[in-house]
Protein backbone atom coordinates (compact mmCIF):
# COMPACT_ATOMS: atom_id res chain seq x y z
CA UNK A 1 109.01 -97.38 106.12
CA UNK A 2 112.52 -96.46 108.34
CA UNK A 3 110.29 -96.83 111.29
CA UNK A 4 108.64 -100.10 110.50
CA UNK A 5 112.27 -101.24 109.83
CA UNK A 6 113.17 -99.94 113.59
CA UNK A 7 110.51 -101.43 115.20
CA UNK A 8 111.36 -105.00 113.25
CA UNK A 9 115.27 -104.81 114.45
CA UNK A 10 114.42 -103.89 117.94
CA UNK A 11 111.61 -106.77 118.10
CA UNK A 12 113.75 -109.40 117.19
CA UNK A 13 117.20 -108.01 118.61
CA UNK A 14 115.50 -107.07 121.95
CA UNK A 15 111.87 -107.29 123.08
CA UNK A 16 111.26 -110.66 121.47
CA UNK A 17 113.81 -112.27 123.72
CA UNK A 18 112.87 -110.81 126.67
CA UNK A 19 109.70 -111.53 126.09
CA UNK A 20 110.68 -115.78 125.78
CA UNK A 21 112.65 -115.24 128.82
CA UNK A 22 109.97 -114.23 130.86
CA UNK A 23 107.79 -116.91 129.12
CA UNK A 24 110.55 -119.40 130.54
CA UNK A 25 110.14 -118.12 133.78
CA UNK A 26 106.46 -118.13 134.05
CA UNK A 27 106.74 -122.02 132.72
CA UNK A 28 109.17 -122.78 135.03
CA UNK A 29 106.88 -121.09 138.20
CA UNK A 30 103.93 -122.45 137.21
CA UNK A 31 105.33 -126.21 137.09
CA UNK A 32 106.33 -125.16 140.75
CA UNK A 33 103.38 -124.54 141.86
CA UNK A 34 103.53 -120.39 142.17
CA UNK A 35 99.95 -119.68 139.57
CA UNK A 36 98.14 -122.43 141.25
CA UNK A 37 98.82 -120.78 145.15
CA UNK A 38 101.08 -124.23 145.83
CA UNK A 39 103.34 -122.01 147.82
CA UNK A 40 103.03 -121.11 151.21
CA UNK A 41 102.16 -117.85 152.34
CA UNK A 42 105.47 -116.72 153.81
CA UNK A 43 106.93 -117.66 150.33
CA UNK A 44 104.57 -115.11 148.13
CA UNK A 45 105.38 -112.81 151.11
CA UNK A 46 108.97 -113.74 150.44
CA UNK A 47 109.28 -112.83 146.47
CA UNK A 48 107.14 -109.60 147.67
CA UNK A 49 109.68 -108.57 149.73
CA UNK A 50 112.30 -109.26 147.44
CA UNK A 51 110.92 -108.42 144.16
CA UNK A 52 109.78 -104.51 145.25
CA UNK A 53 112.93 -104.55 147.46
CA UNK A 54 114.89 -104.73 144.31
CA UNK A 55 113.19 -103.78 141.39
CA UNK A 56 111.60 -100.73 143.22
CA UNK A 57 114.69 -99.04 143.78
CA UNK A 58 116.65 -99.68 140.79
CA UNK A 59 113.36 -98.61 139.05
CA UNK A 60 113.44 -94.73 140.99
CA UNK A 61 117.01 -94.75 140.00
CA UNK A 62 115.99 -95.47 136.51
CA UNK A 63 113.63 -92.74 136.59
CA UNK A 64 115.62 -90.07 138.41
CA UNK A 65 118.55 -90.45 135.77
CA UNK A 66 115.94 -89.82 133.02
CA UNK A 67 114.00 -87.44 134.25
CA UNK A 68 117.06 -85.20 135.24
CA UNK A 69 118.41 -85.46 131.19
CA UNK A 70 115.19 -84.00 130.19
CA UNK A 71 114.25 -87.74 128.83
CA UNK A 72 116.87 -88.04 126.43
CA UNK A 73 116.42 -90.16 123.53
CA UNK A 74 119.84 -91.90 124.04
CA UNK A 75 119.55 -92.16 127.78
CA UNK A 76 115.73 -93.40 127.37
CA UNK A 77 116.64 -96.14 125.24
CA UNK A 78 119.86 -96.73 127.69
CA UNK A 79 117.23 -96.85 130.29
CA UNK A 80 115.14 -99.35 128.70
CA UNK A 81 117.97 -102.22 129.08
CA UNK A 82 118.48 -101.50 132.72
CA UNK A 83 114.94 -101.77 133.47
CA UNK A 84 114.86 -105.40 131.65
CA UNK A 85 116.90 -106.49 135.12
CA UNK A 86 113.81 -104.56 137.38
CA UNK A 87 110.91 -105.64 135.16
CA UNK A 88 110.98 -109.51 136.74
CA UNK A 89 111.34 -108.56 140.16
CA UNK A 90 108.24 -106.07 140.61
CA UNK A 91 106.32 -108.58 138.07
CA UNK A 92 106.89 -111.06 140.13
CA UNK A 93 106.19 -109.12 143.51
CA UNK A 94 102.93 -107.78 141.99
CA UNK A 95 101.97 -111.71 141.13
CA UNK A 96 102.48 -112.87 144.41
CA UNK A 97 100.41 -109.61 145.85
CA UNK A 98 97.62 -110.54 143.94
CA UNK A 99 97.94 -114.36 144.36
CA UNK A 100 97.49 -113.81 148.14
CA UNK A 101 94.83 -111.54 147.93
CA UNK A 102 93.01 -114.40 146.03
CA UNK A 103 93.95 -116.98 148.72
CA UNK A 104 92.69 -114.60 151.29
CA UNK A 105 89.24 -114.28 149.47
CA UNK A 106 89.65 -110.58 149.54
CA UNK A 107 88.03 -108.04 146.87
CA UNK A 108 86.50 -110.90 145.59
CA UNK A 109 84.60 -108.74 143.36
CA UNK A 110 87.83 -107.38 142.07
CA UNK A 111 89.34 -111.00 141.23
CA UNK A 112 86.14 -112.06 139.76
CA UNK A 113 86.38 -108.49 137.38
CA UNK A 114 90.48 -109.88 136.88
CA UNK A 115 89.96 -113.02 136.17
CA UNK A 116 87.00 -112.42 132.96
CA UNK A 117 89.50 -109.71 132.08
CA UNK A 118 92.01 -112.33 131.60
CA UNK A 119 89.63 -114.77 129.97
CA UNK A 120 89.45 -112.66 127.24
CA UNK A 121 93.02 -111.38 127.17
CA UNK A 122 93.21 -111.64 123.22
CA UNK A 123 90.10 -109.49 122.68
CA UNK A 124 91.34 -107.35 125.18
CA UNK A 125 94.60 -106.52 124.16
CA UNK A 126 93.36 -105.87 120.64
CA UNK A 127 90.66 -103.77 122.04
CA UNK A 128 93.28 -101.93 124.05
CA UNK A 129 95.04 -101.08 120.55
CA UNK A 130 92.04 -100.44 118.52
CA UNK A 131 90.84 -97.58 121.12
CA UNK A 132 94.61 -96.12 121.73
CA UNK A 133 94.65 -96.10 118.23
CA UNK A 134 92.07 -93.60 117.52
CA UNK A 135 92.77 -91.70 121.17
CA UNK A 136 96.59 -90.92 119.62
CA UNK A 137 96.18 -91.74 115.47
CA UNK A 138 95.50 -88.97 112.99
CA UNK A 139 92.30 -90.50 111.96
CA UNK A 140 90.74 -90.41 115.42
CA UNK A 141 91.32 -87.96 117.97
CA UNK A 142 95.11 -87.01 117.13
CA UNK A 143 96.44 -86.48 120.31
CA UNK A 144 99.67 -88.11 120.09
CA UNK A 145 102.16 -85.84 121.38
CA UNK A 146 99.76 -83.43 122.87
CA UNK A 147 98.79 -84.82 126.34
CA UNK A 148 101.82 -84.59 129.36
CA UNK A 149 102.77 -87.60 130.73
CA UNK A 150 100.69 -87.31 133.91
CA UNK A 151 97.71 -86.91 131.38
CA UNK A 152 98.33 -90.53 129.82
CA UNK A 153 97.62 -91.65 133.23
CA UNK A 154 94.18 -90.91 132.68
CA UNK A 155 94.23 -92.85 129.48
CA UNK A 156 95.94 -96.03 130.80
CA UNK A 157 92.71 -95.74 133.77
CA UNK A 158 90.16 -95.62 131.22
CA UNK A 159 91.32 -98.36 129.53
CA UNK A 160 91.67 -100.36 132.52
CA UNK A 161 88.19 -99.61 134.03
CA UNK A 162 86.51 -100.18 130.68
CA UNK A 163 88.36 -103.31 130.39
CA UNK A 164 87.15 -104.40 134.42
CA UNK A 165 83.25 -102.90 133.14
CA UNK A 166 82.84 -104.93 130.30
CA UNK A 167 84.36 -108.29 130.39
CA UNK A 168 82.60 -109.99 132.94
CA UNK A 169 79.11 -108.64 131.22
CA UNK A 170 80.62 -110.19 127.93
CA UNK A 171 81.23 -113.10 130.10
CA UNK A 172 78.03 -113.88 131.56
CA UNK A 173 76.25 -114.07 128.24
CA UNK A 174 79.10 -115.06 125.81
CA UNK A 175 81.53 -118.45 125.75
CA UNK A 176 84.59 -116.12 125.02
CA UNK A 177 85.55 -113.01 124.22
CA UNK A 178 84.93 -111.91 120.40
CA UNK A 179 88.69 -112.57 119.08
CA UNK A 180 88.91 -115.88 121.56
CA UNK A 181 86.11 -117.49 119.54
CA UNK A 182 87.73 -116.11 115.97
CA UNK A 183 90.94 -117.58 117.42
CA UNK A 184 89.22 -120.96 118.58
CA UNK A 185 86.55 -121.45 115.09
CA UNK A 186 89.92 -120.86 112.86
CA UNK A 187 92.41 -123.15 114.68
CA UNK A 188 89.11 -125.74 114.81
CA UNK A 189 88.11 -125.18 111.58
CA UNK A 190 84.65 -125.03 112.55
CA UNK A 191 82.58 -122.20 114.28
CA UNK A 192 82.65 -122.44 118.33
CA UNK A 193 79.44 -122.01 119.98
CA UNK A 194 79.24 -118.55 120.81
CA UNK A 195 76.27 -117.53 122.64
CA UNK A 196 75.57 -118.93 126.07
CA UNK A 197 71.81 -120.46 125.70
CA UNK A 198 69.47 -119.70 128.80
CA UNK A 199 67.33 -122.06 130.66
């Protein structure tokens, strides 16, 4: 119960308003043409430069301090208010990576694996929780606390690649994602045609 209680003060006295702020941000970018590639080239190459210039650096430092206090509970949650300032920047810089590479028509099979991955973003993020549940929970595999950190690395991968391996599959025979049409046939009141018919 204390630790619901945490997690409910530090959502609404911290990570909710970061979270509007960067909401504001990506409004404000996308009415200036940034999502839609309305920039020029030497502009994404611009915030690139910038954004890992900055936030790339203060982010080592970040880690450095951290990792040389043995991660610190104090210091870690210290840490996580610095790294608000750094979180835009390489955000930002990793957008306007990947916005190019799309403009460039590079790894096209990777943007078409990105963009059904984003297409279903709600079933995916719930997916994401359901299966770290049972990788960390008691009543799946237990291993919170028992894998390094270099180990969860292998954890966030498989997540990612099963996330890549399945969406665009989903895709190709499905209208959306399973929580998208929940989502869509409860807001409409009605259900959402689901299956894609074939010729």
């Amino acid at each position: 119960m204390a630790a619901m209680i945490l997690q409910t003060v530090v959502l609404f006295s911290e990570t909710l308003w970061e979270a509007i702020a960067q909401m504001m941000i990506g409004i404000g970018l996308y009415r200036l043409g940034f999502f839609t590639l309305g920039w020029r080239t030497r502009s994404y190459a611009l915030m690139m430069a910038v954004g890992w210039g900055l936030g790339v650096p203060l982010t080592a430092w970040i880690a450095w301090l951290v990792a040389r206090s043995d991660f610190e509970p104090l210091l870690l949650h210290e840490a996580s208010y610095w790294s608000w300032t750094a979180r835009p920047f390489i955000a930002l810089a990793h957008a306007s990576a990947i916005l190019l590479l799309v403009r460039d028509g590079a790894v096209r099979w990777l943007m078409d694996r990105l963009a059904a991955a984003g297409r279903m973003a709600l079933s995916n993020y719930l997916g994401t929780s359901i299966i770290t549940a049972f990788v960390f929970c008691g009543f799946g595999m237990g291993l919170y606390g028992q894998l390094e950190r270099y180990q969860l690395y292998g954890v966030v991968a498989g997540v990612w690649l099963l996330i890549l391996l399945w969406s665009k599959p989903w895709l190709s025979a499905f209208h959306y994602g399973p929580f998208e049409w929940l989502w869509r046939s409860l807001v409409r009141w009605r259900p959402q045609p689901f299956l894609k018919r074939t010729a």
